[in-house]
Protein backbone atom coordinates (compact mmCIF):
# COMPACT_ATOMS: atom_id res chain seq x y z
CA UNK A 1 -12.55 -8.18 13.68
CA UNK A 2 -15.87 -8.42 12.35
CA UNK A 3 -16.88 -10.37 9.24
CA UNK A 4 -17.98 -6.97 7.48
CA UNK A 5 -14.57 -5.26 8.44
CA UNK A 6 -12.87 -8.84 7.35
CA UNK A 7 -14.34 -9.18 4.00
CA UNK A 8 -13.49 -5.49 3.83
CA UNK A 9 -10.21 -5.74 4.46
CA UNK A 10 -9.77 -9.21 2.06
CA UNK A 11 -10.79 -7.43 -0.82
CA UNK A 12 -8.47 -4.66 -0.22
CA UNK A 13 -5.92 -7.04 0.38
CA UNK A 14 -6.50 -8.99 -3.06
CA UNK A 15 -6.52 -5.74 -4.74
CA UNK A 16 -3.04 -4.74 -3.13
CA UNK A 17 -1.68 -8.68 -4.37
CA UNK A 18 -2.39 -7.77 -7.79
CA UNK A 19 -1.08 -4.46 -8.28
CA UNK A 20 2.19 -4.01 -10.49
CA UNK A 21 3.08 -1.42 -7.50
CA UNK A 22 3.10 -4.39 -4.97
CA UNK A 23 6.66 -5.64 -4.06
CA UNK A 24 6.96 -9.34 -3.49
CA UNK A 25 7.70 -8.67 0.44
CA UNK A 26 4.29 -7.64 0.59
CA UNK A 27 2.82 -9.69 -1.44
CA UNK A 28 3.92 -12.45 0.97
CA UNK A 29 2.65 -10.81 3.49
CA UNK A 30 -0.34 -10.66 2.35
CA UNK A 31 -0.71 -14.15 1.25
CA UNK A 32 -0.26 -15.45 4.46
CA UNK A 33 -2.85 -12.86 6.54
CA UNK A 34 -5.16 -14.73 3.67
CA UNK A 35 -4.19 -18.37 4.87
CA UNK A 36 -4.61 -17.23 7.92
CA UNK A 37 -8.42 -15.75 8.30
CA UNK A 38 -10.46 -17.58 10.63
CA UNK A 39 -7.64 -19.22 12.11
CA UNK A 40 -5.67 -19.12 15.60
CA UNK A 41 -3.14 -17.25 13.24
CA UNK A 42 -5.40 -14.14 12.11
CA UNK A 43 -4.31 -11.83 14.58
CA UNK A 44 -0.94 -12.47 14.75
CA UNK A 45 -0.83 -12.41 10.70
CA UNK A 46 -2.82 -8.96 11.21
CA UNK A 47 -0.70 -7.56 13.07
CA UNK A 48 2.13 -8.14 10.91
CA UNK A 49 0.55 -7.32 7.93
CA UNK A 50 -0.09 -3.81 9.40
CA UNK A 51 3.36 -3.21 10.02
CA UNK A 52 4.37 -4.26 6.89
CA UNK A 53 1.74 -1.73 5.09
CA UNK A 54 2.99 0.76 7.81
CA UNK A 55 6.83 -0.06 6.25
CA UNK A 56 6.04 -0.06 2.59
CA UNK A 57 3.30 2.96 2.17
CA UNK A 58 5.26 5.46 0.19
CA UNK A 59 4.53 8.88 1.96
CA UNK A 60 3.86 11.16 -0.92
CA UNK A 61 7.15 13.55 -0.28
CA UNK A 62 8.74 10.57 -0.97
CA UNK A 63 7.62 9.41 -4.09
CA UNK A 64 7.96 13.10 -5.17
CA UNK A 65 11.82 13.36 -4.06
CA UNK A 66 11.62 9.75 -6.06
CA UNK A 67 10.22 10.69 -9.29
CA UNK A 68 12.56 14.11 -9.75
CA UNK A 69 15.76 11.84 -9.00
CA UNK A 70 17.69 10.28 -11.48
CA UNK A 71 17.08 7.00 -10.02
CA UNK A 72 13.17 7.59 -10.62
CA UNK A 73 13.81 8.28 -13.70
CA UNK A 74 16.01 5.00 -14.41
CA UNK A 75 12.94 2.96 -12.81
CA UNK A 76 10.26 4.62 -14.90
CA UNK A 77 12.14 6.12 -18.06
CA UNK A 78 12.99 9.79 -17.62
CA UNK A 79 9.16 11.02 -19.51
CA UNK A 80 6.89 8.47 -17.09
CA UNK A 81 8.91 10.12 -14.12
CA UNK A 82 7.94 13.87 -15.06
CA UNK A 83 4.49 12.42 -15.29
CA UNK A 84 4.59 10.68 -11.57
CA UNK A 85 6.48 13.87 -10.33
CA UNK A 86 3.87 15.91 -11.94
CA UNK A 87 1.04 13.84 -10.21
CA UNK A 88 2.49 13.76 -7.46
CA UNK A 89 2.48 17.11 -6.81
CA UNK A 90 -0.24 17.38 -7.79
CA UNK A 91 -2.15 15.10 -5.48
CA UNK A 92 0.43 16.61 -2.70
CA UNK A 93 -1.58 19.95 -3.18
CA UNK A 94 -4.97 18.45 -3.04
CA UNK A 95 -4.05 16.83 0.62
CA UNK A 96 -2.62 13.60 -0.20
CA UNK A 97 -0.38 12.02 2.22
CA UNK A 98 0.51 8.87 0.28
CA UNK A 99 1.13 7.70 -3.18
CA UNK A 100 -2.15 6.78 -4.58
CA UNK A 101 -0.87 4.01 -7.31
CA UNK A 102 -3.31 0.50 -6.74
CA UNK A 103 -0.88 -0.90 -3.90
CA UNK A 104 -0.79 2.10 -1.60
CA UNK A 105 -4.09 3.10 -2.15
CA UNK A 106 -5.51 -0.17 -0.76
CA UNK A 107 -3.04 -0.26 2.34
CA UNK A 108 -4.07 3.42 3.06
CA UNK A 109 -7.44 2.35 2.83
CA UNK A 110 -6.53 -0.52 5.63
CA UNK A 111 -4.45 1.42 7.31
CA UNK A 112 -7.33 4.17 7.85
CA UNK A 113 -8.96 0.85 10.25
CA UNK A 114 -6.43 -0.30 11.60
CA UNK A 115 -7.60 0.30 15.15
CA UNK A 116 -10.22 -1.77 14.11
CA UNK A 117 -8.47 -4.80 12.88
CA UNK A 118 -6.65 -5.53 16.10
């Protein structure tokens, strides 16, 4: 990997790390592909933080069959789940094939070079 595709994908990766939408798995993850950079470990960390951005990207008709359930609606109050089902949608219809909240966004976004990364 190169050092522009590496600081590339470091800032994406700090980006996912802070996002209320990252779960702790990930985080984890993520932590340790960071320890990891420039070390015997990077591509073995790479690879695994690919799969684990592969496992934990929520495809869009599933944050949509999310949202309208009543177990969306018990994670983000019945009114905030209209609005992601709503968005949702709404982003479905404009070509979206994942949820676009701050922690998918950025693993789409690394996802989109992976071929690159290993």
């Amino acid at each position: 990997m190169n050092k522009e595709m590496k600081d590339f994908v470091m800032e994406e990766v700090k980006k996912m790390m802070t996002a209320h939408s990252c779960c702790k798995e990930l985080k984890a993850v993520c932590q340790e592909w960071l320890d990891a950079v420039g070390t015997d470990q990077e591509a073995e960390k790479t690879k695994a933080l690919i799969a684990e951005l592969e496992e934990d990207i929520m495809p869009i008709d599933g944050l949509i069959g999310f949202a309208g359930s009543a177990a969306g609606a018990q994670v983000f109050g019945a009114g905030k789940a209209k609005e992601v089902l709503a968005h949702a949608q709404e982003i479905k219809a404009a070509g979206a094939k994942y949820c676009d909240c701050p922690a998918c966004a950025a693993a789409e976004a690394i996802l989109e070079k992976k071929d690159a990364l290993v």
